[in-house]
PDB file of N, CA and C in Angstrom:
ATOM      1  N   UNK A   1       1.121  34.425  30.772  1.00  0.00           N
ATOM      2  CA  UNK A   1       0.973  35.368  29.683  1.00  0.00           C
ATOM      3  C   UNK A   1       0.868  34.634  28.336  1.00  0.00           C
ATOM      4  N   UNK A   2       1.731  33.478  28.233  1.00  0.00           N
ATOM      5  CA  UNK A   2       1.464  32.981  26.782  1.00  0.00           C
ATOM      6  C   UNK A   2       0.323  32.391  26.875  1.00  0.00           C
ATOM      7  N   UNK A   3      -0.352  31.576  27.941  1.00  0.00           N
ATOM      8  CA  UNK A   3      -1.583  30.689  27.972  1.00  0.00           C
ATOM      9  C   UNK A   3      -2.337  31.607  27.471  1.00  0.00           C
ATOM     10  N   UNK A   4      -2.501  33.061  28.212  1.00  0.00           N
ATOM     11  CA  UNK A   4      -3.210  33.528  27.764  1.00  0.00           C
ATOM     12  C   UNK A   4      -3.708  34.103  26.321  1.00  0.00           C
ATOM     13  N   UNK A   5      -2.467  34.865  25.739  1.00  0.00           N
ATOM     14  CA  UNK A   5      -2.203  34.650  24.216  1.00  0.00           C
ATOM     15  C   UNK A   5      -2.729  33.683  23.333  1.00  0.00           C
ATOM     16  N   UNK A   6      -2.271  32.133  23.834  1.00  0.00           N
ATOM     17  CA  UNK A   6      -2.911  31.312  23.118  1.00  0.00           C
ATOM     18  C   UNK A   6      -4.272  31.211  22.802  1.00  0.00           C
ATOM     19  N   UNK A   7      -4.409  31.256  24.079  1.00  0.00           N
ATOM     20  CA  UNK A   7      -6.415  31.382  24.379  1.00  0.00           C
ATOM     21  C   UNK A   7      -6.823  32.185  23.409  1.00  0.00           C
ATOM     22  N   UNK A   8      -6.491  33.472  23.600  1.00  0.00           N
ATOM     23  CA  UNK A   8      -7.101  34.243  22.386  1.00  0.00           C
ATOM     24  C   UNK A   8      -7.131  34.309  21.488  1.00  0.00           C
ATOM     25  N   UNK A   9      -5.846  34.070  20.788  1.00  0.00           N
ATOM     26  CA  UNK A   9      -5.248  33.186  19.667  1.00  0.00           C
ATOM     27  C   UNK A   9      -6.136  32.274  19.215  1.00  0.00           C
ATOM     28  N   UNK A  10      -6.733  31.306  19.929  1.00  0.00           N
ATOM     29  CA  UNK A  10      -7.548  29.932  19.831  1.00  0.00           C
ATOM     30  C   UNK A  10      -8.684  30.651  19.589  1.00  0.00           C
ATOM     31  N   UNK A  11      -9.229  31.326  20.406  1.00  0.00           N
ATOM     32  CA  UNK A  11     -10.448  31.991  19.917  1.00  0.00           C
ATOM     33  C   UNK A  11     -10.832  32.861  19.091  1.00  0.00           C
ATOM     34  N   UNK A  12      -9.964  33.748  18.477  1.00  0.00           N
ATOM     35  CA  UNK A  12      -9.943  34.212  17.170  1.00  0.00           C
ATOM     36  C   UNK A  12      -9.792  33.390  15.891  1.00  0.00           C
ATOM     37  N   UNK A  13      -9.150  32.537  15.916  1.00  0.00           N
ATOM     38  CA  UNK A  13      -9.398  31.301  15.056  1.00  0.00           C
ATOM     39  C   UNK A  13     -11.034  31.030  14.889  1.00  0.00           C
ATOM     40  N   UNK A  14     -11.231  30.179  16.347  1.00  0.00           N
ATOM     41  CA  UNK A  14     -11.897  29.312  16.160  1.00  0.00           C
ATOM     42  C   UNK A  14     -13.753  30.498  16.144  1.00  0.00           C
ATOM     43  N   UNK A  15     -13.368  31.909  15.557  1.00  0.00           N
ATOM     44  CA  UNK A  15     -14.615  32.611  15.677  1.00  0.00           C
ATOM     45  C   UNK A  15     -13.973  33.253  14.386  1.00  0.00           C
ATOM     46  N   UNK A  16     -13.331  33.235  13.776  1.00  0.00           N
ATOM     47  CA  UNK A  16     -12.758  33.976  12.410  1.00  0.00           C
ATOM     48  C   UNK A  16     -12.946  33.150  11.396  1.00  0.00           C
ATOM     49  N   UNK A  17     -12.359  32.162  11.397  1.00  0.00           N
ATOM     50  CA  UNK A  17     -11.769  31.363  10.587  1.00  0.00           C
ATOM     51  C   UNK A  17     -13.107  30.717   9.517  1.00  0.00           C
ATOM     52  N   UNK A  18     -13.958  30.512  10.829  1.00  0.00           N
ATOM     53  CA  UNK A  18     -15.673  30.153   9.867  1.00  0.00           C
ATOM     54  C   UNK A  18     -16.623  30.938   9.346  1.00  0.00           C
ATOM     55  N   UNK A  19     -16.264  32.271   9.602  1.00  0.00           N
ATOM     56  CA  UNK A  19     -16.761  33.635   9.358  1.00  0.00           C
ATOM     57  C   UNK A  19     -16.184  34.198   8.668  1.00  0.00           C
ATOM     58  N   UNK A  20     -14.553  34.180   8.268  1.00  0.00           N
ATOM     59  CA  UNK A  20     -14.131  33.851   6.844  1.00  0.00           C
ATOM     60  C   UNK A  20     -14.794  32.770   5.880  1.00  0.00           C
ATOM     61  N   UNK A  21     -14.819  31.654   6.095  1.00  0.00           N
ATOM     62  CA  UNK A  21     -15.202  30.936   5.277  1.00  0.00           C
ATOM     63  C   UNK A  21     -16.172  31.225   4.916  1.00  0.00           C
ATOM     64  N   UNK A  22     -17.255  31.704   5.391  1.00  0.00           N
ATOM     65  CA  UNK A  22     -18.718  31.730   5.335  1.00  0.00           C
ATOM     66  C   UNK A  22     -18.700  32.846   3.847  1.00  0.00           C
ATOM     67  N   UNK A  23     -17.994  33.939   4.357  1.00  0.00           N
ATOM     68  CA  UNK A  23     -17.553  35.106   3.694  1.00  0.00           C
ATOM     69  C   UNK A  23     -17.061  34.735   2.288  1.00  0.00           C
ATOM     70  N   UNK A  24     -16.201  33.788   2.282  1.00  0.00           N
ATOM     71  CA  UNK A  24     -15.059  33.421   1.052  1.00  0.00           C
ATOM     72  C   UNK A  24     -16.716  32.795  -0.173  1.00  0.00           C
ATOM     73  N   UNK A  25     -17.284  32.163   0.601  1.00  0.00           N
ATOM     74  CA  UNK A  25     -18.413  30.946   0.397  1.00  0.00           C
ATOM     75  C   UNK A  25     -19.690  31.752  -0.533  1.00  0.00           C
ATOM     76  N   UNK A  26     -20.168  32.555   0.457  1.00  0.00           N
ATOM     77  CA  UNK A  26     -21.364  33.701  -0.193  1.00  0.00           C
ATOM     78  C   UNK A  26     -20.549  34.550  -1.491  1.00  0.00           C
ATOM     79  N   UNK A  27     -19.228  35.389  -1.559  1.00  0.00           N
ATOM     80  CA  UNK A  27     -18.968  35.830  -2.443  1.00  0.00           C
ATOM     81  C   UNK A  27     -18.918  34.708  -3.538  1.00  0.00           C
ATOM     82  N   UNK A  28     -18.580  34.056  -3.177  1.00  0.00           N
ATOM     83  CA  UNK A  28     -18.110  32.571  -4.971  1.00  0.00           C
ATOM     84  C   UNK A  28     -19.548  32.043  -5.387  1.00  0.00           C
ATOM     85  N   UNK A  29     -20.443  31.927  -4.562  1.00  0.00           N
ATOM     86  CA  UNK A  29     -21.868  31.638  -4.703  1.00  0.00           C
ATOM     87  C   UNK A  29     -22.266  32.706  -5.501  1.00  0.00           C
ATOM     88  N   UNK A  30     -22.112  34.158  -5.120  1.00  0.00           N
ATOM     89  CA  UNK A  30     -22.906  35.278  -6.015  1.00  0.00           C
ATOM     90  C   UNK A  30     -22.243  35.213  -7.514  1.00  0.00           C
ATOM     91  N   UNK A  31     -20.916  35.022  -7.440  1.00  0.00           N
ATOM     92  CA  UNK A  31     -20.177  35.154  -8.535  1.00  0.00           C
ATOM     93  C   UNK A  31     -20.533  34.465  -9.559  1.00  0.00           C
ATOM     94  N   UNK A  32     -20.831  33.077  -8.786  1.00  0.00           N
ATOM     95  CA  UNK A  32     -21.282  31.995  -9.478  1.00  0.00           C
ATOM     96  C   UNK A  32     -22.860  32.153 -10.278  1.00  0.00           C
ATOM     97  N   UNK A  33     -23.074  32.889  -9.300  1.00  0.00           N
ATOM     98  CA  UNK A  33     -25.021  33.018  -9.847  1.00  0.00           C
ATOM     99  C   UNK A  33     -24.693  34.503 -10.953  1.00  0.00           C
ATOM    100  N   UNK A  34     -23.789  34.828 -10.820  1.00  0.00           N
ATOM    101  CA  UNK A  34     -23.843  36.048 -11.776  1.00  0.00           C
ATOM    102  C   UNK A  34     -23.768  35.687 -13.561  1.00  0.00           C
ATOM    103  N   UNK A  35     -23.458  35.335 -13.709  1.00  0.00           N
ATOM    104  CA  UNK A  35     -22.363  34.327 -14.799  1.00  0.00           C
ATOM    105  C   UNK A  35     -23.812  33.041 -15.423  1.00  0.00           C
ATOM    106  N   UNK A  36     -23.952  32.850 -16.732  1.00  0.00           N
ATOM    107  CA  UNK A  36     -24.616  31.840 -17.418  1.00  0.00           C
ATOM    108  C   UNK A  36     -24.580  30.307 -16.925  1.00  0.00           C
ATOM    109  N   UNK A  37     -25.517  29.923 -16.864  1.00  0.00           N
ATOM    110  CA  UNK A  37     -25.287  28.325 -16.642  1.00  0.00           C
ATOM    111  C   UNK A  37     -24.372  27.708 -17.896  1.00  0.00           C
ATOM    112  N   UNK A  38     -23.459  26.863 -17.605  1.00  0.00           N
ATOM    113  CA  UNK A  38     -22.814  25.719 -18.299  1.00  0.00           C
ATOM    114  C   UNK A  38     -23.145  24.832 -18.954  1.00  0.00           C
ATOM    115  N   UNK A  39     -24.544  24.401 -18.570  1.00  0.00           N
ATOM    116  CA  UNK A  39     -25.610  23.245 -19.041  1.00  0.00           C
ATOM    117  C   UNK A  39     -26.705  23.966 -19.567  1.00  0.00           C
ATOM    118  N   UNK A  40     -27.215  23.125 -20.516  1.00  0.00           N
ATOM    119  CA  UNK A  40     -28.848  23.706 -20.944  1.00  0.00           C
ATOM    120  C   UNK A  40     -29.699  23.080 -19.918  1.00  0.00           C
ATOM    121  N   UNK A  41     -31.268  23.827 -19.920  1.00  0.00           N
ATOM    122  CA  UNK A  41     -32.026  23.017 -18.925  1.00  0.00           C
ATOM    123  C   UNK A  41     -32.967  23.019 -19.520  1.00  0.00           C
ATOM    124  N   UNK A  42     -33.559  21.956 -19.738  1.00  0.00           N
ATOM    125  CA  UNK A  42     -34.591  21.227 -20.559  1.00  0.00           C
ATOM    126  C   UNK A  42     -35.440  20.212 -19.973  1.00  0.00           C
ATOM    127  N   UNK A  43     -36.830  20.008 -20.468  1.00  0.00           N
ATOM    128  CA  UNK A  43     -37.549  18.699 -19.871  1.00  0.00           C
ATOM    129  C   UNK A  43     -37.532  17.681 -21.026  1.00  0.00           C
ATOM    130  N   UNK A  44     -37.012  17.633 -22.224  1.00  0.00           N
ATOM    131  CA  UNK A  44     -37.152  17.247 -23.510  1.00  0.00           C
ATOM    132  C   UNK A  44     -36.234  15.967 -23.313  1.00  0.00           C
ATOM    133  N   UNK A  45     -36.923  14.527 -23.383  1.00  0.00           N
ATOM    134  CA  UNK A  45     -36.086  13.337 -23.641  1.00  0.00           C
ATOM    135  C   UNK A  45     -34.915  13.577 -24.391  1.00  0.00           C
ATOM    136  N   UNK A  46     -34.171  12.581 -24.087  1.00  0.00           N
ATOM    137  CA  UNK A  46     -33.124  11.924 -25.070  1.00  0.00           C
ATOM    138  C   UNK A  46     -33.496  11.452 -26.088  1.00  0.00           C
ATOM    139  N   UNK A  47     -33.467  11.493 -27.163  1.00  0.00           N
ATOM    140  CA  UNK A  47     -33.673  10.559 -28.420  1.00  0.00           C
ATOM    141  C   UNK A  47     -32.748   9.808 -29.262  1.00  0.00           C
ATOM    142  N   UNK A  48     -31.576  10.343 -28.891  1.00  0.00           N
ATOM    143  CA  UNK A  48     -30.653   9.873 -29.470  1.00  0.00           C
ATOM    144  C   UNK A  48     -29.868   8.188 -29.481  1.00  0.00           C
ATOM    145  N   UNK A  49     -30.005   7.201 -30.493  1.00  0.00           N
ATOM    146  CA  UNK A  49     -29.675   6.313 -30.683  1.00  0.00           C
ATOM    147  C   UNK A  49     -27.991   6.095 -29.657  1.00  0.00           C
ATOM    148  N   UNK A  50     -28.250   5.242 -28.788  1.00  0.00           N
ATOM    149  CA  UNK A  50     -26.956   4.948 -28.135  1.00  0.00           C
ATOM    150  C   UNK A  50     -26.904   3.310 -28.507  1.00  0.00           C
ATOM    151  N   UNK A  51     -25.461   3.200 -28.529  1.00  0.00           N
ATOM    152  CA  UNK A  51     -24.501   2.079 -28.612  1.00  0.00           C
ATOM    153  C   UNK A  51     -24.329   1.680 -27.640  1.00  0.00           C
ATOM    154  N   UNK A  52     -25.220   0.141 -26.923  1.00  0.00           N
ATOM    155  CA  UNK A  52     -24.885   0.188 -25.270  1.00  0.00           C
ATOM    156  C   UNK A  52     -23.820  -0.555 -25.686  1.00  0.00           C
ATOM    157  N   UNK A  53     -22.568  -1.134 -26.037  1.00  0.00           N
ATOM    158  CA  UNK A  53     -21.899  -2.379 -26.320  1.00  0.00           C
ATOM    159  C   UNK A  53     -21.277  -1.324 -26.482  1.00  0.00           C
ATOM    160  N   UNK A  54     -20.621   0.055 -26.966  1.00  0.00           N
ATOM    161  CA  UNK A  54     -19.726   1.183 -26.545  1.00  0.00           C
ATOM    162  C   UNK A  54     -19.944   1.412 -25.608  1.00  0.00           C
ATOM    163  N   UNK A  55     -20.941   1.557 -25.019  1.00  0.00           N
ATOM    164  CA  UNK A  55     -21.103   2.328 -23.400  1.00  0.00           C
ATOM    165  C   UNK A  55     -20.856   1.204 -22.509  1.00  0.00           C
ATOM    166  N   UNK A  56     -20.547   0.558 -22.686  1.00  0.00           N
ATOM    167  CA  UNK A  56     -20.445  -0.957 -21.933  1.00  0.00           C
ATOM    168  C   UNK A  56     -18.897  -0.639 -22.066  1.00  0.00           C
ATOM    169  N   UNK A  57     -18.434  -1.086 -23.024  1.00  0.00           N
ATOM    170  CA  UNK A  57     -17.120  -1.085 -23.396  1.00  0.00           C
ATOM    171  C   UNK A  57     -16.098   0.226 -22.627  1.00  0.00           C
ATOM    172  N   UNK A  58     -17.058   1.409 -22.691  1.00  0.00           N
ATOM    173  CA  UNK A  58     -16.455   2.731 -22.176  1.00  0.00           C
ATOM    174  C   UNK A  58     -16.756   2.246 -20.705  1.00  0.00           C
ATOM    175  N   UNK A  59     -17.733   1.700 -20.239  1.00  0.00           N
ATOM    176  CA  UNK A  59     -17.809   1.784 -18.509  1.00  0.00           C
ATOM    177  C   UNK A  59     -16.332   1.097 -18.027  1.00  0.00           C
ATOM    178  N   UNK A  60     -16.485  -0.405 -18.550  1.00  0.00           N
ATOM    179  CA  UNK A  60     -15.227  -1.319 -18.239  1.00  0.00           C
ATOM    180  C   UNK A  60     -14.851  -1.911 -19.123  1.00  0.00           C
ATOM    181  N   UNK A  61     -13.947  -1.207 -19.128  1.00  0.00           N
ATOM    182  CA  UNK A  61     -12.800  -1.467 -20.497  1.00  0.00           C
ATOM    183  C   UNK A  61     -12.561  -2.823 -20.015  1.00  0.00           C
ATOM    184  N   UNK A  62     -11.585  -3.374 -21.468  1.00  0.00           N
ATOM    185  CA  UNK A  62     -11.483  -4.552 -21.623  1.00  0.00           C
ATOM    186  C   UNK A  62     -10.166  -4.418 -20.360  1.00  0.00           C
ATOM    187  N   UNK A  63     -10.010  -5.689 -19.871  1.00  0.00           N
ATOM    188  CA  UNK A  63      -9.012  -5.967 -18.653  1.00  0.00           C
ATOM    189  C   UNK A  63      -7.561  -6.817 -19.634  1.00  0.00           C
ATOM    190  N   UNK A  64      -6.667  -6.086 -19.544  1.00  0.00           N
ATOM    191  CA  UNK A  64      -5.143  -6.948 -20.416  1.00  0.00           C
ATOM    192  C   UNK A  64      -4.837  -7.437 -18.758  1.00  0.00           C
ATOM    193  N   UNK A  65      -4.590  -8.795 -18.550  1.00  0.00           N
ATOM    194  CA  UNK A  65      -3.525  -9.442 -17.504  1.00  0.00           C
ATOM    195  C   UNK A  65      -2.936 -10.104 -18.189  1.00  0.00           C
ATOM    196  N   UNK A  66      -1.831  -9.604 -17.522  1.00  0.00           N
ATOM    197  CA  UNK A  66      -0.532 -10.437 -17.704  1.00  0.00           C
ATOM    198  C   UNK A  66      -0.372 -11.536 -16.827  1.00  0.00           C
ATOM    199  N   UNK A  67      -0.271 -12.523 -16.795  1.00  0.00           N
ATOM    200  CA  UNK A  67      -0.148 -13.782 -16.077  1.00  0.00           C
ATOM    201  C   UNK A  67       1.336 -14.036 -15.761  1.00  0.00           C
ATOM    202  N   UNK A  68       2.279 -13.980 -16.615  1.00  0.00           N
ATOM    203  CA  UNK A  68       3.499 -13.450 -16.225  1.00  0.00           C
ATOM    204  C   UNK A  68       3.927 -12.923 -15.120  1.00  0.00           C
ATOM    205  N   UNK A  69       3.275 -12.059 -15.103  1.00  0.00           N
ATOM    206  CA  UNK A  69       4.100 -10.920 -14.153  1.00  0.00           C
ATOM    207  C   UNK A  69       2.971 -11.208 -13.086  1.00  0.00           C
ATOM    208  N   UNK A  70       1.692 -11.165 -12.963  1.00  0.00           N
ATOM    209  CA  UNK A  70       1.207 -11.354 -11.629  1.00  0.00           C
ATOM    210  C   UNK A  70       1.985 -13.118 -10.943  1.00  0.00           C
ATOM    211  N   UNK A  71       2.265 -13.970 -11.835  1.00  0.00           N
ATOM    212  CA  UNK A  71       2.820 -14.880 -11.105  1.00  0.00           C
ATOM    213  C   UNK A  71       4.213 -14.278 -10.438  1.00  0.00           C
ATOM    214  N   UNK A  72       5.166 -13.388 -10.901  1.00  0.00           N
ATOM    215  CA  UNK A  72       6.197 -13.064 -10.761  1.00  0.00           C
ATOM    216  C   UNK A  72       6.114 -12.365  -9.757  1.00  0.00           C
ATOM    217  N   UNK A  73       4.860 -10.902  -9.088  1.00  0.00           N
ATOM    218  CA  UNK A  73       4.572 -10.801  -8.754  1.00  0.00           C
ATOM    219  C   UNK A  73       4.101 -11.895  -6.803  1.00  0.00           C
ATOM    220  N   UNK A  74       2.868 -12.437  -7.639  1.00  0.00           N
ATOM    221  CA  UNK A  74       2.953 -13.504  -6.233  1.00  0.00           C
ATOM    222  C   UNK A  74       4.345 -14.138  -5.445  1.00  0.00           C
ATOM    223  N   UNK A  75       5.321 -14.796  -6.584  1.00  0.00           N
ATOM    224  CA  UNK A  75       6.283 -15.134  -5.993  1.00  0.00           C
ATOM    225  C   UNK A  75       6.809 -14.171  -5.458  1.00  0.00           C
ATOM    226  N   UNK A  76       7.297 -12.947  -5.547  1.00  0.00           N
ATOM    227  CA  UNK A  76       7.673 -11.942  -4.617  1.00  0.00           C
ATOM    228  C   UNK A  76       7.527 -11.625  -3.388  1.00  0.00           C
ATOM    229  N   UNK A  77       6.166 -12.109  -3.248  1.00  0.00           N
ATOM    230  CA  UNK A  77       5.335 -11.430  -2.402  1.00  0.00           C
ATOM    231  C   UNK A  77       5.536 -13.118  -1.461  1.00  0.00           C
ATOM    232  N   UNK A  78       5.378 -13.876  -2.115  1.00  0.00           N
ATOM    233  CA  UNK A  78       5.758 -15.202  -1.320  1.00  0.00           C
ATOM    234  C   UNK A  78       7.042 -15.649  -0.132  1.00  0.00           C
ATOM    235  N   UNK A  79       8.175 -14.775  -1.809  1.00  0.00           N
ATOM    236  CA  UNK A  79       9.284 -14.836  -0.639  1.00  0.00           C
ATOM    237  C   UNK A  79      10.039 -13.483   0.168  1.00  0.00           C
ATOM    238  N   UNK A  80       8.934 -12.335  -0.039  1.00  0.00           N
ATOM    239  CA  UNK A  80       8.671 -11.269   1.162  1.00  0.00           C
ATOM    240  C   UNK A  80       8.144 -11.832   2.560  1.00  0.00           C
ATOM    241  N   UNK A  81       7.386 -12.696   2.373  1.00  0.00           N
ATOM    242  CA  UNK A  81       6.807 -13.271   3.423  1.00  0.00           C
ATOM    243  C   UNK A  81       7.962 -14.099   3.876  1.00  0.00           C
ATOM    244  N   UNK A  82       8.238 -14.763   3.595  1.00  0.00           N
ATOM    245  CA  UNK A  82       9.166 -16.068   4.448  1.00  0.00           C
ATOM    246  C   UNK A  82      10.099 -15.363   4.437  1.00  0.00           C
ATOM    247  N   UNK A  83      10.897 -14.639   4.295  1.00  0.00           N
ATOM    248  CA  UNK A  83      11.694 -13.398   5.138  1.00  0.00           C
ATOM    249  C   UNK A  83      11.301 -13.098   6.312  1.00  0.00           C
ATOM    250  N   UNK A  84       9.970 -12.087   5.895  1.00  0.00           N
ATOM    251  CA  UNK A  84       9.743 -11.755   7.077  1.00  0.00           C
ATOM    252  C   UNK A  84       9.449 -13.013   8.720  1.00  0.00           C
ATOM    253  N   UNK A  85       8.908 -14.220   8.235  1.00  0.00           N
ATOM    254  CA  UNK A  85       8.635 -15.101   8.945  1.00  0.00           C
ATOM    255  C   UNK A  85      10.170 -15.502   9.587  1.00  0.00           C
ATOM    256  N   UNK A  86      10.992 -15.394   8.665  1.00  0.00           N
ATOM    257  CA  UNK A  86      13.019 -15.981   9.348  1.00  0.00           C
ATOM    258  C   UNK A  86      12.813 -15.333  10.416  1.00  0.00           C
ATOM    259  N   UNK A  87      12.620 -13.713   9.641  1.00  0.00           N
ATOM    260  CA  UNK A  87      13.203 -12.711  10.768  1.00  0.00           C
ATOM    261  C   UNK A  87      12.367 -12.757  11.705  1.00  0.00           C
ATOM    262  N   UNK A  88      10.978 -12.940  11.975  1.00  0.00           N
ATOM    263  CA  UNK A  88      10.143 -13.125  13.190  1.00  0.00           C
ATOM    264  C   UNK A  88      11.022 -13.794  13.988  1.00  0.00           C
ATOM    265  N   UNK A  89      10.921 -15.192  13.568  1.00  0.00           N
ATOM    266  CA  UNK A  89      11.310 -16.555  13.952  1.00  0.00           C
ATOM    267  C   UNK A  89      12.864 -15.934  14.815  1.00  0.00           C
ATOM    268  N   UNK A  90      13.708 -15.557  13.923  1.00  0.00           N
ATOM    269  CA  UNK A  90      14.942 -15.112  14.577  1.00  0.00           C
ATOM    270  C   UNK A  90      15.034 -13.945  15.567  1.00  0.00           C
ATOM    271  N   UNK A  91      13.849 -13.459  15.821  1.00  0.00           N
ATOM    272  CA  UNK A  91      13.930 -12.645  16.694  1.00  0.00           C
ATOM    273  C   UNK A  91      13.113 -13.165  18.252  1.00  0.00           C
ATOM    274  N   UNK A  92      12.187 -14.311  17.815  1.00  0.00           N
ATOM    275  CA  UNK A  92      11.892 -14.739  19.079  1.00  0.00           C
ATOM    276  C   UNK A  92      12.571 -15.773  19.748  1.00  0.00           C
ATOM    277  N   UNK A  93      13.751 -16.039  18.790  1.00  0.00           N
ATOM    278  CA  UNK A  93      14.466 -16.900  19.195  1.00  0.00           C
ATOM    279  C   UNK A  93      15.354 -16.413  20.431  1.00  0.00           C
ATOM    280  N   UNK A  94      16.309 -15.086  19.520  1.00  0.00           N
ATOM    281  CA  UNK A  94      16.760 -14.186  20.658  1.00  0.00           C
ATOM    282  C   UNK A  94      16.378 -13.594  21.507  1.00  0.00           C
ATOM    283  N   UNK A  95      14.988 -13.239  21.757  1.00  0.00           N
ATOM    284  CA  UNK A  95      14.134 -12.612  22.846  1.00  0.00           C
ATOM    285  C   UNK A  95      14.067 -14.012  23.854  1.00  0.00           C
ATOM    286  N   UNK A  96      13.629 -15.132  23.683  1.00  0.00           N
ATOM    287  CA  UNK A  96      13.754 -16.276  24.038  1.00  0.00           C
ATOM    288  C   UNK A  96      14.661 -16.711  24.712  1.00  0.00           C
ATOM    289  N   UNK A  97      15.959 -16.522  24.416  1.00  0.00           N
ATOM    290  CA  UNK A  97      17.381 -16.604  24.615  1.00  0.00           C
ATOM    291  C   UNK A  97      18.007 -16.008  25.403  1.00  0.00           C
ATOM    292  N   UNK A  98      17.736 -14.164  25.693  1.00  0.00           N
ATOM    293  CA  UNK A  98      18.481 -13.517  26.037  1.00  0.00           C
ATOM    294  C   UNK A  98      16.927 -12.768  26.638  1.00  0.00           C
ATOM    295  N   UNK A  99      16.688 -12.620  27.822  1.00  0.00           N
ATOM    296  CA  UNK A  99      14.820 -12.543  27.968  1.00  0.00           C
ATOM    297  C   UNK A  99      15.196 -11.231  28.586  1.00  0.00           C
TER     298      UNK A  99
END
């Protein structure tokens, strides 16, 4: 009795659920087409004088490193590692040991 439940269960899902969506999808689409565009639409160039050395600057900003702290950093990470390497080490010792 529950298999069966499920089943149907499963199949009302899996025949609802995209037929909702579909549903949810077409209404927000009309809504959407009801309502003014956001953008103008034009075939008319750009003319406007751009600053590529701002637009450069805006793509990738200037980079601040700290050298400091990424060394401080690495060392961390250096002696995260040789930890973890003890504890390897000490664990194949005892696996080794005690088999």
């Amino acid at each position: 009795m529950r298999l069966a439940v499920m089943l149907l269960l499963g199949v009302a899902m899996y025949v609802g659920v995209p037929m909702l969506w579909q549903a949810l999808m077409v209404a927000k689409v009309n809504e959407m087409s009801g309502k003014p565009m956001d953008f103008p639409v034009s075939n008319e160039p750009i003319t406007a004088n751009i600053d590529t050395a701002n637009l450069i600057a805006a793509i990738n900003p200037p980079l601040d490193f700290n050298v400091e702290e990424a060394e401080a950093f690495g060392a961390q990470a250096a002696a995260d590692r040789t930890m973890r390497d003890i504890s390897a080490a000490q664990d194949a010792a005892a696996t080794a040991r005690y088999p």
